[in-house]
Protein backbone atom coordinates (compact mmCIF):
# COMPACT_ATOMS: atom_id res chain seq x y z
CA UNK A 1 8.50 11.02 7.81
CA UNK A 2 11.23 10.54 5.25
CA UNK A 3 11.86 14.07 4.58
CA UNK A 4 9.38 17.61 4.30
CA UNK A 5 9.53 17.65 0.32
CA UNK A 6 6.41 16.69 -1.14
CA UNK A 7 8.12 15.56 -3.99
CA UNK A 8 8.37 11.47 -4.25
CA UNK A 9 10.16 9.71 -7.08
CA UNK A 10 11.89 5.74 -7.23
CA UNK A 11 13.71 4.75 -10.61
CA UNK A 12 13.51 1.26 -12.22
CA UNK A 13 16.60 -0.32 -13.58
CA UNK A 14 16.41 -3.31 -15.49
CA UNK A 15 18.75 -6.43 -13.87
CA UNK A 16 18.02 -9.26 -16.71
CA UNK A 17 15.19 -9.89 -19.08
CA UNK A 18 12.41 -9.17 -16.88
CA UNK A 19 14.00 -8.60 -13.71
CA UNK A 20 14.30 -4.78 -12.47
CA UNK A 21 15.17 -3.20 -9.50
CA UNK A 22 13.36 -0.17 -8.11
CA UNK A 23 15.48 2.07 -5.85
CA UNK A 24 13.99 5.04 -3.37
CA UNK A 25 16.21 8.09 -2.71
CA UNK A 26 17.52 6.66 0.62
CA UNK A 27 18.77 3.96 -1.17
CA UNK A 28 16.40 1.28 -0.58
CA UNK A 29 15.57 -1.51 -3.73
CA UNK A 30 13.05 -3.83 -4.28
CA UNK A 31 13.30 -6.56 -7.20
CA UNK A 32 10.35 -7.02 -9.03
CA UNK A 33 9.13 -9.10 -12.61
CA UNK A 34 7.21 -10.13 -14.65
CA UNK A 35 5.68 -12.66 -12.16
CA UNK A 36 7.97 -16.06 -13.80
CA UNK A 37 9.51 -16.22 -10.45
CA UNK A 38 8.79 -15.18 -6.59
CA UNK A 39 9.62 -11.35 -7.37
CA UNK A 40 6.97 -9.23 -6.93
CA UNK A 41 4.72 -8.06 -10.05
CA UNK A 42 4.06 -4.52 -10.74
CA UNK A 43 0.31 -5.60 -10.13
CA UNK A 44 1.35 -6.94 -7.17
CA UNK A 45 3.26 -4.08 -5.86
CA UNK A 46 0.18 -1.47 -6.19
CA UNK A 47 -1.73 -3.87 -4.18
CA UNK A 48 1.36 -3.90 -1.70
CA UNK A 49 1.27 0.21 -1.70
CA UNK A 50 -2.57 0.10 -1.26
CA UNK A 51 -2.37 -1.89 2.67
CA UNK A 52 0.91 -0.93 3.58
CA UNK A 53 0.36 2.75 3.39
CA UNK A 54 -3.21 2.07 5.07
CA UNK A 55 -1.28 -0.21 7.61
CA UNK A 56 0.99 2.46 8.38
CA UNK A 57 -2.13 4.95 9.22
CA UNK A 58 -4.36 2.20 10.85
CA UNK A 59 -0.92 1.27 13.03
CA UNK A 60 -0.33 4.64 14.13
CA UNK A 61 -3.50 5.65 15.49
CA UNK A 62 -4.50 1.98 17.26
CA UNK A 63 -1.11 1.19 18.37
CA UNK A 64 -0.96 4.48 21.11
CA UNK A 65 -3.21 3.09 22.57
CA UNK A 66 -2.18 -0.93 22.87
CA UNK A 67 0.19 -3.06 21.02
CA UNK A 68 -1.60 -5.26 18.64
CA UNK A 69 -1.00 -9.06 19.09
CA UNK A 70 -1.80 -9.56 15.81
CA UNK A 71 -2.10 -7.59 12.83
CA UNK A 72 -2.27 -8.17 8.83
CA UNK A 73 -3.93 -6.10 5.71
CA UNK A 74 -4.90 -8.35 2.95
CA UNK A 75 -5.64 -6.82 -0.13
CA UNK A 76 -7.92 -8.37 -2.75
CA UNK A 77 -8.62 -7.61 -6.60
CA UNK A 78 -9.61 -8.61 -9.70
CA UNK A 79 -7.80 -8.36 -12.77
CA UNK A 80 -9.43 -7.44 -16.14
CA UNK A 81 -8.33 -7.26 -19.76
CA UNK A 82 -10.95 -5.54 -21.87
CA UNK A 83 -11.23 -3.17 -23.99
CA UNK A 84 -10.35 -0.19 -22.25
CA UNK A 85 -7.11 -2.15 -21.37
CA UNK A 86 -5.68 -4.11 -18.62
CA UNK A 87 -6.73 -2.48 -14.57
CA UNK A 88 -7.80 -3.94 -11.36
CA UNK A 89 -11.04 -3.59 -9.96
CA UNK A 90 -12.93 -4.73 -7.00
CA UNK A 91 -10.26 -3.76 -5.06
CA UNK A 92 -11.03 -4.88 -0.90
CA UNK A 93 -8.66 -3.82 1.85
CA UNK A 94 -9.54 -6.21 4.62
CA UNK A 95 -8.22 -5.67 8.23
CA UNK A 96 -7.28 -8.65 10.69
CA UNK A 97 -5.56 -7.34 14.08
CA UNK A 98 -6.34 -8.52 16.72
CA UNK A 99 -5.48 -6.13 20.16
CA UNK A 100 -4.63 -6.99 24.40
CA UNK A 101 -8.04 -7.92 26.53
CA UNK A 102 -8.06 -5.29 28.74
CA UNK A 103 -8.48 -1.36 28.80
CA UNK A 104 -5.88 -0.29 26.26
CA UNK A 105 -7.07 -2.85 23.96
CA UNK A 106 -10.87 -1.96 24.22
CA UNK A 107 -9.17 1.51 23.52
CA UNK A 108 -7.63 0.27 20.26
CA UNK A 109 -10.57 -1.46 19.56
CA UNK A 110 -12.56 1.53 19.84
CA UNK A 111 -10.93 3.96 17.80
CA UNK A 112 -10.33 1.43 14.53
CA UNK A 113 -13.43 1.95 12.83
CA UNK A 114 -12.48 5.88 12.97
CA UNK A 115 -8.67 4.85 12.10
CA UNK A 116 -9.92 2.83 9.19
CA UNK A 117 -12.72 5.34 7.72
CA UNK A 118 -9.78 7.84 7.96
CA UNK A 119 -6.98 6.57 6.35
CA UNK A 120 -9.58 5.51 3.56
CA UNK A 121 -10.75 8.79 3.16
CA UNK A 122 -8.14 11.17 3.85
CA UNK A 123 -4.76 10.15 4.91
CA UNK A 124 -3.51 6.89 2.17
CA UNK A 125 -2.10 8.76 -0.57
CA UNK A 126 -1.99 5.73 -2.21
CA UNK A 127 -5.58 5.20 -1.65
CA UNK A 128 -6.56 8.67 -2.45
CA UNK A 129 -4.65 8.38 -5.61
CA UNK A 130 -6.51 5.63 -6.75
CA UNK A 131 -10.18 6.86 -6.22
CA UNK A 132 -9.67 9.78 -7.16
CA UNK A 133 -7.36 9.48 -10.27
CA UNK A 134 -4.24 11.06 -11.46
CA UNK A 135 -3.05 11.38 -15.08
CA UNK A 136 0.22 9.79 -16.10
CA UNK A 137 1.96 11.86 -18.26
CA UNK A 138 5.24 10.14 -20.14
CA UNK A 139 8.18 11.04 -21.72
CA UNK A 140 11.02 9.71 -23.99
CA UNK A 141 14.33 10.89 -23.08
């Protein structure tokens, strides 16, 4: 874990027209745009945030007990423009790892159904978010 404050917070700079840079408290950055060139999108980045923080639960629990040989979270959605505005939905996490023959693997194996059904339900904040819904509030400084 980062740090034990349950506060979280990036800022976005711009870089050029349509080119920012989003930078985390420990300094890291991430370009991202408007989707012109190979940056990531916004869009794009949610759907990022959606399998890498379920990777990150799905890789803790399995991986005690084997080392996967393979392992990759593809995440699917659909976007709409309506008129309640531009979202995603049908959003599908799908899960492609692939563990050891053996003990430790049928171990790994074992446990990933529970792994998955948890981090869906409990531990992805990013997830969670989502489902569940969280106002946005803005302001103008």
């Amino acid at each position: 874990m980062a740090n034990d404050s349950t506060h979280r917070k990036v800022s976005v700079g711009r870089v050029a027209n349509g080119v920012f840079t989003a930078t985390n408290d420990r300094g890291g950055q991430i370009t991202l745009g408007t989707g012109s060139g190979t940056d990531f999108t916004p869009t794009e980045l949610l759907l990022v945030a959606i399998g890498g923080c379920t990777a990150i639960d799905i890789d803790i629990l399995t991986s005690r007990r084997a080392e996967p040989e393979a392992f990759e979270v593809r995440v699917d959605a659909e976007k709409v423009r309506d008129a309640d505005g531009n979202r995603l939905t049908g959003i599908e996490v799908t899960f492609r790892l692939r563990f050891p023959a053996g003990e430790q693997g049928d171990a790994a194996r074992a446990v990933l159904p529970d792994a998955v059904h948890k981090s869906h339900d409990r531990l992805c904040t990013v997830g969670r978010t989502i489902e569940l819904g969280t106002p946005i509030a803005t302001r103008i400084e």
